[in-house]
PDB file of N, CA and C in Angstrom:
ATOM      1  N   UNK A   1       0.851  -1.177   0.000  1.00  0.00           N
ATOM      2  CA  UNK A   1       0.000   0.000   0.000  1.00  0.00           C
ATOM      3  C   UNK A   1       0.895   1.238   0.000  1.00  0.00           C
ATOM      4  N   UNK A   2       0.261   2.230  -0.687  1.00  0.00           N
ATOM      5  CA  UNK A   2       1.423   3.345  -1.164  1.00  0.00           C
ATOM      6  C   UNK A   2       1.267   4.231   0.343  1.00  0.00           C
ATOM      7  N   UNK A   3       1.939   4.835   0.781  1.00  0.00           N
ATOM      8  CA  UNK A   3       2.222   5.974   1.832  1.00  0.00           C
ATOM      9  C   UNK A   3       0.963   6.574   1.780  1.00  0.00           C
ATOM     10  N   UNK A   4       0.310   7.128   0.660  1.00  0.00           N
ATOM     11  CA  UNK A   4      -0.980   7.986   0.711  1.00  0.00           C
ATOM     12  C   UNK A   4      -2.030   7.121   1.250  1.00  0.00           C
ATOM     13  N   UNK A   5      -2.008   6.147   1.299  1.00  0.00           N
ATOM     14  CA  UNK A   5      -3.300   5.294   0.957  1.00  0.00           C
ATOM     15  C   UNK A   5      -2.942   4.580   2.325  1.00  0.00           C
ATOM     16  N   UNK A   6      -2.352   3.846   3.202  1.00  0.00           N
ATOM     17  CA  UNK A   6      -1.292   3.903   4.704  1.00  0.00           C
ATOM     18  C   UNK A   6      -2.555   4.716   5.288  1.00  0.00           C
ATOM     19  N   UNK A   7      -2.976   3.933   6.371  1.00  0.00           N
ATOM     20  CA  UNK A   7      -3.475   4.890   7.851  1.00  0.00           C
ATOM     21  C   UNK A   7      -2.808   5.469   8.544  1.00  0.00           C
ATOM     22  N   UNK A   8      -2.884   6.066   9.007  1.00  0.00           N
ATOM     23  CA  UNK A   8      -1.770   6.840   9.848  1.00  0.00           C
ATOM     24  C   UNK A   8      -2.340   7.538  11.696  1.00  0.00           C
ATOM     25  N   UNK A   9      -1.857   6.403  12.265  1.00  0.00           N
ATOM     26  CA  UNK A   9      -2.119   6.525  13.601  1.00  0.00           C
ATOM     27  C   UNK A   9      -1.292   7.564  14.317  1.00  0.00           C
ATOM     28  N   UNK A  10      -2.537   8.434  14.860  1.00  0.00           N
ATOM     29  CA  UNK A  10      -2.050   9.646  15.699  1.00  0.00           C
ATOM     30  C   UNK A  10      -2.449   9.407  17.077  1.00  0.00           C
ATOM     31  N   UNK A  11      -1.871   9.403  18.062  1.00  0.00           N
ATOM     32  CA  UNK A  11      -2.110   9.499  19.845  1.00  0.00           C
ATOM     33  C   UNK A  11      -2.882  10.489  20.003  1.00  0.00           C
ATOM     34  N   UNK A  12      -2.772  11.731  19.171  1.00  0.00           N
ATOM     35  CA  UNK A  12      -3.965  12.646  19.550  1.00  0.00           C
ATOM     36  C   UNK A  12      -5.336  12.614  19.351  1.00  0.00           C
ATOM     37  N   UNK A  13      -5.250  11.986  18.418  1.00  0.00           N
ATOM     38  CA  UNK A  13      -6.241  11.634  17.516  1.00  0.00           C
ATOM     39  C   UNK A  13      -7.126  10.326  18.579  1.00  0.00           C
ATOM     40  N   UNK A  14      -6.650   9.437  19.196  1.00  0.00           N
ATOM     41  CA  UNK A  14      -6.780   8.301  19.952  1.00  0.00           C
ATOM     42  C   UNK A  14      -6.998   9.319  21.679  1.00  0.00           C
ATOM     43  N   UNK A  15      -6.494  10.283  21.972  1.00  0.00           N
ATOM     44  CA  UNK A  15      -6.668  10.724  23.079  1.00  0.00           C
ATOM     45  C   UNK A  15      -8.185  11.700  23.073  1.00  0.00           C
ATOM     46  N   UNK A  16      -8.319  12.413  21.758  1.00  0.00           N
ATOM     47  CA  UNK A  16      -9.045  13.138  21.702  1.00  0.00           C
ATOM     48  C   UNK A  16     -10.753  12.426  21.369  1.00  0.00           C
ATOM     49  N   UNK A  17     -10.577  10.499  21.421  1.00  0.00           N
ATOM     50  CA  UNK A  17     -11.720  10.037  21.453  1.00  0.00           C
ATOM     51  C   UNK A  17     -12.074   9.892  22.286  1.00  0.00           C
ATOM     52  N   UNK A  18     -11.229   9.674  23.757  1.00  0.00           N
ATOM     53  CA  UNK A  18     -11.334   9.346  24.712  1.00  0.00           C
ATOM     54  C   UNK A  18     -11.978  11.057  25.879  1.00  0.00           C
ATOM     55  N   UNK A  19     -11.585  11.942  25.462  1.00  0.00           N
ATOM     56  CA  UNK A  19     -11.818  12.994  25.457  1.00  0.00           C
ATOM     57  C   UNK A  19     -13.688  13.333  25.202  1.00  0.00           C
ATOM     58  N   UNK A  20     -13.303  13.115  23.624  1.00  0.00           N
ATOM     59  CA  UNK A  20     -15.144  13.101  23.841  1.00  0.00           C
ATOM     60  C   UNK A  20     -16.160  12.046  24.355  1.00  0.00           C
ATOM     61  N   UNK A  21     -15.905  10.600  24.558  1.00  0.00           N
ATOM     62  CA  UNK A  21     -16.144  10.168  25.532  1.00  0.00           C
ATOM     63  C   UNK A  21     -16.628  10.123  26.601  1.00  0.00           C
ATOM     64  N   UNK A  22     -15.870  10.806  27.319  1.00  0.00           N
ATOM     65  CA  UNK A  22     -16.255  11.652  28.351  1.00  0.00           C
ATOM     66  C   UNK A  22     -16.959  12.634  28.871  1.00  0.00           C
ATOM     67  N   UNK A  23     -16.765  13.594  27.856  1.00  0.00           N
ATOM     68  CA  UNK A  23     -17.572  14.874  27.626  1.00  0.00           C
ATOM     69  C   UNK A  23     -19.002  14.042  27.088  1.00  0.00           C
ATOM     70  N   UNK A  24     -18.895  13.381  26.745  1.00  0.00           N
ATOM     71  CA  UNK A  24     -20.831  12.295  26.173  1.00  0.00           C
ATOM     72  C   UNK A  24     -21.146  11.836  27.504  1.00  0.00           C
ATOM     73  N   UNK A  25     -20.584  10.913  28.730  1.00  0.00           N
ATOM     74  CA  UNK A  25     -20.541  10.954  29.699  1.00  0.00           C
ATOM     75  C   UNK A  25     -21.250  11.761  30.785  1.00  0.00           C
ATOM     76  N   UNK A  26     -20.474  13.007  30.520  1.00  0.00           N
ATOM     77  CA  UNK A  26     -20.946  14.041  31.375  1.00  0.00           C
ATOM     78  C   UNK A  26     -21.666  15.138  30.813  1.00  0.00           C
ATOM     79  N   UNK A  27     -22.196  15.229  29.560  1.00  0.00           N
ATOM     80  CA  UNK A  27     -23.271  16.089  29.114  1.00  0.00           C
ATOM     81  C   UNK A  27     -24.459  14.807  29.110  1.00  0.00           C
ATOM     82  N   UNK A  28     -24.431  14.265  28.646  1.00  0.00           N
ATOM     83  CA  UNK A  28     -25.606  13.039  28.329  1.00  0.00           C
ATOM     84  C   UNK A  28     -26.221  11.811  29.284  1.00  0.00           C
ATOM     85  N   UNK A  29     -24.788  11.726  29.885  1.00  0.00           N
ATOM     86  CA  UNK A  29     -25.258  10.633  30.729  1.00  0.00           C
ATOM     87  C   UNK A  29     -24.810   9.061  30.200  1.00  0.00           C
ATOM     88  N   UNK A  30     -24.780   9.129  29.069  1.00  0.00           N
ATOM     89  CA  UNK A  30     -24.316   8.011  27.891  1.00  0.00           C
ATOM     90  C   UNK A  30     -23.092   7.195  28.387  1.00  0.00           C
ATOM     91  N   UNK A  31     -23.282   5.834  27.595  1.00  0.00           N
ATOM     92  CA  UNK A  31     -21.661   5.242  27.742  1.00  0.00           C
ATOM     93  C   UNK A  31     -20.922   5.835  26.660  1.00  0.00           C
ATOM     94  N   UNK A  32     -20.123   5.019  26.951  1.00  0.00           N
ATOM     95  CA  UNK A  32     -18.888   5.278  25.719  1.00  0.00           C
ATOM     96  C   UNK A  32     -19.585   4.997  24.193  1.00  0.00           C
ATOM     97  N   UNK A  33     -18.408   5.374  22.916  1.00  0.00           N
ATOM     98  CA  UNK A  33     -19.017   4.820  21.917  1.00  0.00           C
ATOM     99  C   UNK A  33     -18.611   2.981  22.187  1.00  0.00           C
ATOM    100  N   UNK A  34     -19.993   2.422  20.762  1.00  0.00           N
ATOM    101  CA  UNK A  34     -19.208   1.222  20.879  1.00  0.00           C
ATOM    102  C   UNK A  34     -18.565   0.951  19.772  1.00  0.00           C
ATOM    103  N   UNK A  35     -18.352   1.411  18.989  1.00  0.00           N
ATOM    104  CA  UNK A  35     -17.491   1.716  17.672  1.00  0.00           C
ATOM    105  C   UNK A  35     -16.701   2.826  17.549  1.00  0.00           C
ATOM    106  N   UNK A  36     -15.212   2.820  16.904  1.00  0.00           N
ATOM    107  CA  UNK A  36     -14.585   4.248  17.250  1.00  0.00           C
ATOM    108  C   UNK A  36     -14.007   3.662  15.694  1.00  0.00           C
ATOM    109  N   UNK A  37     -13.747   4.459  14.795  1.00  0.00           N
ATOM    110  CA  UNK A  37     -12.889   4.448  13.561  1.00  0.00           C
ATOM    111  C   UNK A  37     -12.320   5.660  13.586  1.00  0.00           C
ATOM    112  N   UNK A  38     -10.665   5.180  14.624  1.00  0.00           N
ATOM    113  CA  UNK A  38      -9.637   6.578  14.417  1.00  0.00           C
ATOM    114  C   UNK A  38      -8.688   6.510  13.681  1.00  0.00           C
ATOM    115  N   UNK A  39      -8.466   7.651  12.883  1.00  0.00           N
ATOM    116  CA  UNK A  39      -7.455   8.187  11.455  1.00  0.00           C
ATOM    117  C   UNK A  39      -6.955   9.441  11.551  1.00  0.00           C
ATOM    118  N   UNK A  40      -5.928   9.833  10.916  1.00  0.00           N
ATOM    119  CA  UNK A  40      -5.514  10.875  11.165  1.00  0.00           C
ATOM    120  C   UNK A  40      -6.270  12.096  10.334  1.00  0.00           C
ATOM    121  N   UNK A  41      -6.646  11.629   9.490  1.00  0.00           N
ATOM    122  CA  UNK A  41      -6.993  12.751   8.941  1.00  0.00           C
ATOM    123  C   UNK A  41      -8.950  13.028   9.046  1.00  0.00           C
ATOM    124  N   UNK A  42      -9.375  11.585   9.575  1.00  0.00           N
ATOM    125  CA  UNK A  42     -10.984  11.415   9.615  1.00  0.00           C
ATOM    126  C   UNK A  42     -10.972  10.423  11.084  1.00  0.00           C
ATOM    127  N   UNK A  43     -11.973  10.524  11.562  1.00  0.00           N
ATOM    128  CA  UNK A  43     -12.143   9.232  12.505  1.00  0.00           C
ATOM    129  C   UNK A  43     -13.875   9.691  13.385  1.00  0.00           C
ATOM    130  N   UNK A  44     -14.010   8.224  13.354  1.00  0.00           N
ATOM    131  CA  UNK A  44     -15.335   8.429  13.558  1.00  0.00           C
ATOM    132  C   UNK A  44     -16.033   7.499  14.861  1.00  0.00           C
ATOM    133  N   UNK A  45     -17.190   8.308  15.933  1.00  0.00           N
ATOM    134  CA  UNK A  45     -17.399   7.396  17.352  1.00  0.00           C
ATOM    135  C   UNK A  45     -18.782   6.825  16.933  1.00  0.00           C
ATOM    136  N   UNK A  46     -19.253   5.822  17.415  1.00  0.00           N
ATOM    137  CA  UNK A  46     -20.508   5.932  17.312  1.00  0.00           C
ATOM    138  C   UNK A  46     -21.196   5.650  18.340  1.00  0.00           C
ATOM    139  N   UNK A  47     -22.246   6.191  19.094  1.00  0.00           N
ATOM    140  CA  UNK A  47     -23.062   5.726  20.034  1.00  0.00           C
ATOM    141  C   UNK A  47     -24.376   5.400  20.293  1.00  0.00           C
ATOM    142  N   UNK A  48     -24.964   4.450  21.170  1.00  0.00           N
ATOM    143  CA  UNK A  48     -26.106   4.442  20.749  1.00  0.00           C
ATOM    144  C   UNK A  48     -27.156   5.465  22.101  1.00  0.00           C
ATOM    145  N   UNK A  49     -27.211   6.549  21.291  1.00  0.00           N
ATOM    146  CA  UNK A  49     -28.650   7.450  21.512  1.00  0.00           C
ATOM    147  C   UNK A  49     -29.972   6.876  20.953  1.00  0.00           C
ATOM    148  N   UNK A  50     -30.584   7.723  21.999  1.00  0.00           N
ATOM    149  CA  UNK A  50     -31.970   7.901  21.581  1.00  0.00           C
ATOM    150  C   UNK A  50     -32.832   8.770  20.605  1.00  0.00           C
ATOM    151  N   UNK A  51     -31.663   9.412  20.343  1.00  0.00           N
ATOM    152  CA  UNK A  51     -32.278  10.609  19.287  1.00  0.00           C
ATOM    153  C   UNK A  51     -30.610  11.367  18.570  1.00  0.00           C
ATOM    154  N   UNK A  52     -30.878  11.793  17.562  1.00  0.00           N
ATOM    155  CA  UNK A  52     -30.199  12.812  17.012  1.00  0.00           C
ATOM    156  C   UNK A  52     -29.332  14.079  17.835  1.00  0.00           C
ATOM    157  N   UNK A  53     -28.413  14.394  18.007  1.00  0.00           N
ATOM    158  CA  UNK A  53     -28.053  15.220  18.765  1.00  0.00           C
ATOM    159  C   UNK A  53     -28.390  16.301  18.292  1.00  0.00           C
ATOM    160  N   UNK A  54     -28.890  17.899  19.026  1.00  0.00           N
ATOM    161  CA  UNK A  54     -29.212  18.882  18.127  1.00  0.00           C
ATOM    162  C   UNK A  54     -28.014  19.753  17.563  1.00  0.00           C
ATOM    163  N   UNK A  55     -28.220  20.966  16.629  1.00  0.00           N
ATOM    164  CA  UNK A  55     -27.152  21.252  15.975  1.00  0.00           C
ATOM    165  C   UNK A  55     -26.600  22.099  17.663  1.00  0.00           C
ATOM    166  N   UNK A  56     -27.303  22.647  18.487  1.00  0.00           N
ATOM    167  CA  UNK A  56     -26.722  23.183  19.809  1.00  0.00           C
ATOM    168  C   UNK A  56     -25.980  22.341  20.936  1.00  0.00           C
ATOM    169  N   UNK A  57     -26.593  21.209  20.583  1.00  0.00           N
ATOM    170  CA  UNK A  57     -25.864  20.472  21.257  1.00  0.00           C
ATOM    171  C   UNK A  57     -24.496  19.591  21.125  1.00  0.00           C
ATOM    172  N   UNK A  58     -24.693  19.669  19.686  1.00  0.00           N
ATOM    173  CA  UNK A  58     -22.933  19.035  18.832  1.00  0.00           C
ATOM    174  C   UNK A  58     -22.161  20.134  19.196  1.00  0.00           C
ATOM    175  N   UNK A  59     -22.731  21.254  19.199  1.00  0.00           N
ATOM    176  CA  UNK A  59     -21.536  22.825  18.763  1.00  0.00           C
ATOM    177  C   UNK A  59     -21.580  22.970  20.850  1.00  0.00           C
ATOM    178  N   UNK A  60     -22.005  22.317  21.669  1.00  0.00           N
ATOM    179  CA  UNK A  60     -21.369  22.356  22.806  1.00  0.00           C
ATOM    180  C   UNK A  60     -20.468  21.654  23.557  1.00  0.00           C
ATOM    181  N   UNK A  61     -20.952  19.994  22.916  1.00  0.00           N
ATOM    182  CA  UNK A  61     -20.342  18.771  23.059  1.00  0.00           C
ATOM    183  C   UNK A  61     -18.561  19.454  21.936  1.00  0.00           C
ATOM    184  N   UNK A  62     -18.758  19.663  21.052  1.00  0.00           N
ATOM    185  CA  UNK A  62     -17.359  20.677  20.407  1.00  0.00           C
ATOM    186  C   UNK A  62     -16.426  21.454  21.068  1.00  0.00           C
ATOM    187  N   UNK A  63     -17.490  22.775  21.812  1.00  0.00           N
ATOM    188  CA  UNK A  63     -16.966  23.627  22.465  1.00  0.00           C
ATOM    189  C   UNK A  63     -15.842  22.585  24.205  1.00  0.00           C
ATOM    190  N   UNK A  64     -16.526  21.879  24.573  1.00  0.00           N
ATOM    191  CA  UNK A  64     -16.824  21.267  25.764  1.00  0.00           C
ATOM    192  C   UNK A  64     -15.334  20.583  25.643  1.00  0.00           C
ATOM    193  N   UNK A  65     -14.563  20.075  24.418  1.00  0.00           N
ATOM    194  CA  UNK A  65     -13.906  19.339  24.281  1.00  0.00           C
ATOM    195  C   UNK A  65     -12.778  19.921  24.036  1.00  0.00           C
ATOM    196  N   UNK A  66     -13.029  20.615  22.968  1.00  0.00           N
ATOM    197  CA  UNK A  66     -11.831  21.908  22.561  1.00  0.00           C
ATOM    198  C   UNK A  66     -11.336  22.617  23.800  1.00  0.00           C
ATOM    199  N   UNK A  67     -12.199  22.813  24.839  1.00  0.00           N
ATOM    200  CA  UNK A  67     -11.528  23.344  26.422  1.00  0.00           C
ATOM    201  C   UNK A  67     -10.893  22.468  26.909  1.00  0.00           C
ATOM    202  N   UNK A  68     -11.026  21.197  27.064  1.00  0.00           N
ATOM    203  CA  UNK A  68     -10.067  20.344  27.907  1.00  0.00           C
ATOM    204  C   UNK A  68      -8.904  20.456  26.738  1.00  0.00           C
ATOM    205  N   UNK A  69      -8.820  19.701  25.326  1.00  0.00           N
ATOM    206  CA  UNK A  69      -7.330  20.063  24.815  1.00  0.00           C
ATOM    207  C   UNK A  69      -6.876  21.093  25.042  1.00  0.00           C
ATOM    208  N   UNK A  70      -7.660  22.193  24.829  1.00  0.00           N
ATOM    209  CA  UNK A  70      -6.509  23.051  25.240  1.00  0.00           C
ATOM    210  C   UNK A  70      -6.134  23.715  26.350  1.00  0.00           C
ATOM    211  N   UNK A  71      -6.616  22.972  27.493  1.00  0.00           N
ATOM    212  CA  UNK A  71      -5.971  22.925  28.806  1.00  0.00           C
ATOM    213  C   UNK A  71      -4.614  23.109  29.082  1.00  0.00           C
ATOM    214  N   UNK A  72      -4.717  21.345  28.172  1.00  0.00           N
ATOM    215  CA  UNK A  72      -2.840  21.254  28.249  1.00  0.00           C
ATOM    216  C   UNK A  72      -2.592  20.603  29.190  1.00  0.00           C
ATOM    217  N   UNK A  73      -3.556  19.687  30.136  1.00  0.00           N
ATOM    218  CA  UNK A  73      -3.391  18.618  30.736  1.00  0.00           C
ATOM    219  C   UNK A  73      -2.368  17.867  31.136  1.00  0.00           C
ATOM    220  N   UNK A  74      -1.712  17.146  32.388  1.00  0.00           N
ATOM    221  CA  UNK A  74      -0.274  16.743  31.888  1.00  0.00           C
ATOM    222  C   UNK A  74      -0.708  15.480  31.553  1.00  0.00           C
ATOM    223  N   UNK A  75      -0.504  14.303  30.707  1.00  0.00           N
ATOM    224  CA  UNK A  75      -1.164  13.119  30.513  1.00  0.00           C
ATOM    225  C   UNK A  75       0.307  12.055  31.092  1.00  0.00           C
ATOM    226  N   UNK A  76      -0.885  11.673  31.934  1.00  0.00           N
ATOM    227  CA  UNK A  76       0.351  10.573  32.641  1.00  0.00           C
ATOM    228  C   UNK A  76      -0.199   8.992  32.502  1.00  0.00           C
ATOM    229  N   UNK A  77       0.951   8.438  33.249  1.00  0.00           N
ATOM    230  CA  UNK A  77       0.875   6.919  32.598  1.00  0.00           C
ATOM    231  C   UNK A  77       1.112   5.509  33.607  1.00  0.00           C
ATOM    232  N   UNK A  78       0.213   5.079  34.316  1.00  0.00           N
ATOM    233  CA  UNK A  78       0.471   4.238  35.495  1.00  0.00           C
ATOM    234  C   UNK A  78       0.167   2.598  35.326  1.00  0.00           C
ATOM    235  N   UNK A  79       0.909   1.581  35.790  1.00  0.00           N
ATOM    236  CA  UNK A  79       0.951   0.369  35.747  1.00  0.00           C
ATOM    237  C   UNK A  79      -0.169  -0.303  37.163  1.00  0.00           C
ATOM    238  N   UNK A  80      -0.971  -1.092  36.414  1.00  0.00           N
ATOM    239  CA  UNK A  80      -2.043  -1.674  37.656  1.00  0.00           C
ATOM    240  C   UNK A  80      -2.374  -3.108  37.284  1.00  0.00           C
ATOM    241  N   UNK A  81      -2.301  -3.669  38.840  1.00  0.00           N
ATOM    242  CA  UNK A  81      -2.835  -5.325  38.385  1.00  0.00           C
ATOM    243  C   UNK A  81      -4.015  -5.287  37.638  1.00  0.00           C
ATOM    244  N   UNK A  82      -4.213  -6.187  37.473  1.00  0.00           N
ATOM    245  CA  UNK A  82      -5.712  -6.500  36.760  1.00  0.00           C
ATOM    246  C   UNK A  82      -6.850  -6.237  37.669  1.00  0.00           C
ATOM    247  N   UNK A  83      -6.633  -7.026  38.467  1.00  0.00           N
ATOM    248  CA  UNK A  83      -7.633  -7.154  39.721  1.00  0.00           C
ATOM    249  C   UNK A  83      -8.130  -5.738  40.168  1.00  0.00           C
ATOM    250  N   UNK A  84      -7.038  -4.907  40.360  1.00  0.00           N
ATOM    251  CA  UNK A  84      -7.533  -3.242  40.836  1.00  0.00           C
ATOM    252  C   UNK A  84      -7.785  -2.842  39.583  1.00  0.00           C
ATOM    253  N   UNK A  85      -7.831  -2.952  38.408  1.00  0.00           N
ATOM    254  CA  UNK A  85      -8.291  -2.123  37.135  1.00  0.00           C
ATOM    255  C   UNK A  85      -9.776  -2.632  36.930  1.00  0.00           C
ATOM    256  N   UNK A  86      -9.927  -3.828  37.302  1.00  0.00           N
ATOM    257  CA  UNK A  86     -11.146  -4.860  36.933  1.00  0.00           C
ATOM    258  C   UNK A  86     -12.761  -3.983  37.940  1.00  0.00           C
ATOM    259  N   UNK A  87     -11.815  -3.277  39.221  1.00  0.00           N
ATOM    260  CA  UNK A  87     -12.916  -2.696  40.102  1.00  0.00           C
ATOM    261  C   UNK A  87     -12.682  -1.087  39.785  1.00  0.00           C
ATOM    262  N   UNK A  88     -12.244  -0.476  39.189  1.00  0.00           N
ATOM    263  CA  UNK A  88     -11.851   0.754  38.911  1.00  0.00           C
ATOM    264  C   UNK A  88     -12.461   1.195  37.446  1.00  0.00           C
ATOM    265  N   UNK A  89     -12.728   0.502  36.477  1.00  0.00           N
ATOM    266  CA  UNK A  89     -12.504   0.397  35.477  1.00  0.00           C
ATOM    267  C   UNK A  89     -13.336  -0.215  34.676  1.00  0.00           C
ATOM    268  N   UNK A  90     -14.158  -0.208  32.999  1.00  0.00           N
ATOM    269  CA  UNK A  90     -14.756  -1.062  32.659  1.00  0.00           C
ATOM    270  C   UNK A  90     -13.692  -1.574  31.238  1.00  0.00           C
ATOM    271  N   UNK A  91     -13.310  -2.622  31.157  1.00  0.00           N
ATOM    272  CA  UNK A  91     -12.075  -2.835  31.003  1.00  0.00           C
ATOM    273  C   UNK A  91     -13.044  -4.165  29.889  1.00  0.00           C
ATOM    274  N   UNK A  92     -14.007  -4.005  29.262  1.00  0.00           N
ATOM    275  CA  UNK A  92     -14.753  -4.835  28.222  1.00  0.00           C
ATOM    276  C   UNK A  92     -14.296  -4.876  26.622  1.00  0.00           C
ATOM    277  N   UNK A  93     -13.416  -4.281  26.766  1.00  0.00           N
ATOM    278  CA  UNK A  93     -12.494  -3.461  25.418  1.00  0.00           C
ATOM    279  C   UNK A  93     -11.288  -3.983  25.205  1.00  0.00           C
ATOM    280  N   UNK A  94     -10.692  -4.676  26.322  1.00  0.00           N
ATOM    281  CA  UNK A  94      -9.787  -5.090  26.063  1.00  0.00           C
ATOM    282  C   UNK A  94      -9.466  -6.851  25.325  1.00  0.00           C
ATOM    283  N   UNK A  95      -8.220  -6.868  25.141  1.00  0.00           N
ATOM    284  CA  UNK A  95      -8.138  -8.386  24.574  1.00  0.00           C
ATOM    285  C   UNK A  95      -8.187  -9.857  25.473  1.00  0.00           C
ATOM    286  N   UNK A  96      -8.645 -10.651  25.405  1.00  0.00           N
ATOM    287  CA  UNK A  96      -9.066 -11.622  26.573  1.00  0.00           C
ATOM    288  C   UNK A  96      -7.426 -12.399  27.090  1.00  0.00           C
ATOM    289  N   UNK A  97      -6.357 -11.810  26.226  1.00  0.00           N
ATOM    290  CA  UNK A  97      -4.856 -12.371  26.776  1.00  0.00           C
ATOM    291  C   UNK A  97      -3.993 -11.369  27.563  1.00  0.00           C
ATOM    292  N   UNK A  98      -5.205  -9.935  27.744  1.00  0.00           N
ATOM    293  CA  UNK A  98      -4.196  -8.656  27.883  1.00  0.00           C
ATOM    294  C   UNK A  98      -3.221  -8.637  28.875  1.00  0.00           C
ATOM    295  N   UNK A  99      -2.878  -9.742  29.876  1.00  0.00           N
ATOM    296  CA  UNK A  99      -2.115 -10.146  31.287  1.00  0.00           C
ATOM    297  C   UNK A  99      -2.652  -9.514  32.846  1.00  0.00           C
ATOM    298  N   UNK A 100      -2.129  -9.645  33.565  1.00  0.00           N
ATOM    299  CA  UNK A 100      -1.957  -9.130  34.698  1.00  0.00           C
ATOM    300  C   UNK A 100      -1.562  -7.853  34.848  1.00  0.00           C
ATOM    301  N   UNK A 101      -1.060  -6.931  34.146  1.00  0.00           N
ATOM    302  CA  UNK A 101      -0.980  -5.392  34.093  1.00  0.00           C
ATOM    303  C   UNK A 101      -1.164  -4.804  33.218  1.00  0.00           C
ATOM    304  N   UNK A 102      -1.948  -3.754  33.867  1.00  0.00           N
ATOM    305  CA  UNK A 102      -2.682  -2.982  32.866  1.00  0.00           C
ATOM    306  C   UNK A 102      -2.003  -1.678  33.036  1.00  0.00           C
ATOM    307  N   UNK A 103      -2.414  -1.235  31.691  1.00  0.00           N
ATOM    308  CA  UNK A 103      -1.251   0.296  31.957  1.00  0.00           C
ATOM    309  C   UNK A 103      -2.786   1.197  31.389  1.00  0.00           C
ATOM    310  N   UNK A 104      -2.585   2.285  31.900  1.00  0.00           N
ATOM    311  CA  UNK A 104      -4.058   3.440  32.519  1.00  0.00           C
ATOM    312  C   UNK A 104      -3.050   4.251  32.143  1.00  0.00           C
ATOM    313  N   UNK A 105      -3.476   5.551  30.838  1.00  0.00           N
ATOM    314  CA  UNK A 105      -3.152   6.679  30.638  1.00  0.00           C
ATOM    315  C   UNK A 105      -4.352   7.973  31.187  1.00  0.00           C
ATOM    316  N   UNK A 106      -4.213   8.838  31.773  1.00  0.00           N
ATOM    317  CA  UNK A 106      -4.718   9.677  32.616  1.00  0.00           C
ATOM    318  C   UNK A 106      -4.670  11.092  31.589  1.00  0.00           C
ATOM    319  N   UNK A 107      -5.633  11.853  31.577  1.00  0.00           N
ATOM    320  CA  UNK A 107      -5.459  13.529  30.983  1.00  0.00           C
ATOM    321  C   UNK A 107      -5.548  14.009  31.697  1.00  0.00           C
ATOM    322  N   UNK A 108      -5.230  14.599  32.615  1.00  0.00           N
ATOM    323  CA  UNK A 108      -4.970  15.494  34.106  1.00  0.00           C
ATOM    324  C   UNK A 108      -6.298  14.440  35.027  1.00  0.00           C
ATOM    325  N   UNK A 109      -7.049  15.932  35.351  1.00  0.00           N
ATOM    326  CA  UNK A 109      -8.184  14.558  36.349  1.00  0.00           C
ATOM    327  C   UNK A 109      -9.315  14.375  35.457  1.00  0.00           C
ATOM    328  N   UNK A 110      -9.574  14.730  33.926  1.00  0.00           N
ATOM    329  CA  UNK A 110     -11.012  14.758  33.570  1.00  0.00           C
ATOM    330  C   UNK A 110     -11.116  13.380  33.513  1.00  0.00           C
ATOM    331  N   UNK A 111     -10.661  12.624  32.912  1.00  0.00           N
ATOM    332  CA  UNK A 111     -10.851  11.210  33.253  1.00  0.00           C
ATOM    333  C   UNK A 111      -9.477   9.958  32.522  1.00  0.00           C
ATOM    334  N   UNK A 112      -9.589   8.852  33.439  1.00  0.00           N
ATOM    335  CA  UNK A 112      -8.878   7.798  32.692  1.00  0.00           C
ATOM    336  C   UNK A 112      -9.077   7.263  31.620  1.00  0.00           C
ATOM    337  N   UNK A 113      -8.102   8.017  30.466  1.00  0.00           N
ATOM    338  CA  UNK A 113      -8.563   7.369  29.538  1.00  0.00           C
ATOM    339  C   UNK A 113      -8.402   6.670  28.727  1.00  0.00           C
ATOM    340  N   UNK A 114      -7.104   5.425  28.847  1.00  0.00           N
ATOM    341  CA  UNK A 114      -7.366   4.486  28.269  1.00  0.00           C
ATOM    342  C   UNK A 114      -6.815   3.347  29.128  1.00  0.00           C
ATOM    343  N   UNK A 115      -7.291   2.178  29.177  1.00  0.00           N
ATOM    344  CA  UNK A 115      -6.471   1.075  29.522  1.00  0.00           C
ATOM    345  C   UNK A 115      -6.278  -0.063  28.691  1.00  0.00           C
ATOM    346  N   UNK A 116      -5.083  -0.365  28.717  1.00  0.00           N
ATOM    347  CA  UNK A 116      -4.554  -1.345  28.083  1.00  0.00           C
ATOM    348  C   UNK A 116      -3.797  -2.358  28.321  1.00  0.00           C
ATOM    349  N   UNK A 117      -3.275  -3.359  27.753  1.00  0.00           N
ATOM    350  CA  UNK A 117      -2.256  -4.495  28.340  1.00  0.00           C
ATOM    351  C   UNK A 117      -1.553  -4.067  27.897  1.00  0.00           C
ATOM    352  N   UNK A 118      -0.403  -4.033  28.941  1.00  0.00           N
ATOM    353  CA  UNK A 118       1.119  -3.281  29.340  1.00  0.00           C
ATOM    354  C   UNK A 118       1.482  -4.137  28.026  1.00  0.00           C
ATOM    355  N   UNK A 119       2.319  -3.491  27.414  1.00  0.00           N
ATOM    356  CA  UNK A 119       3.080  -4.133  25.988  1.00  0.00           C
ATOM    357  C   UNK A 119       4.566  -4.265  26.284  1.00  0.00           C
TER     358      UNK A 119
END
């Protein structure tokens, strides 16, 4: 596959889903998406609502998000058994071999947002 045509995985791009996430969370009440298609140049969440979001309410859920990036957050990075991530955590996302430590990236305090098996 030629370079153009290549996905191209960005951390911001992966932080900033986790980001709105949250912000769906705490404007809506909602879970997470259960589909995320992230790209660098497009990427897309999907969730399941009950309705259409209005055009006031996308352009706040926007606004809402664009304030935490540009906070500037320090994003930190901590190692946890399973067992304490398993009660902390909904950890349904992950791979069924992910081990005994899980590594939890943090955006200041808005929320934990990702966990994964320590690589």
């Amino acid at each position: 596959m030629s370079e153009q045509g290549e996905k191209k995985f960005d951390p911001r791009m992966h932080s900033a889903e986790h980001i709105v996430n949250q912000t769906m969370v705490r404007m809506f009440h909602s879970g997470r998406c259960f589909s995320a298609h992230i790209e660098k140049r497009k990427s897309k969440l999907d969730y399941r609502f009950d309705r259409p979001l209005s055009g006031e309410e996308a352009g706040e859920l926007e606004n809402r998000v664009n304030e935490i990036i540009l906070a500037d957050m320090p994003v930190t990075e901590e190692f946890i058994p399973m067992a304490d991530a398993e009660t902390q955590f909904n950890l349904e996302r992950l791979p069924e071999d992910a081990g005994g430590i899980i590594r939890i990236i943090r955006i200041g305090d808005y929320e934990p947002v990702r966990a994964s098996a320590r690589m």
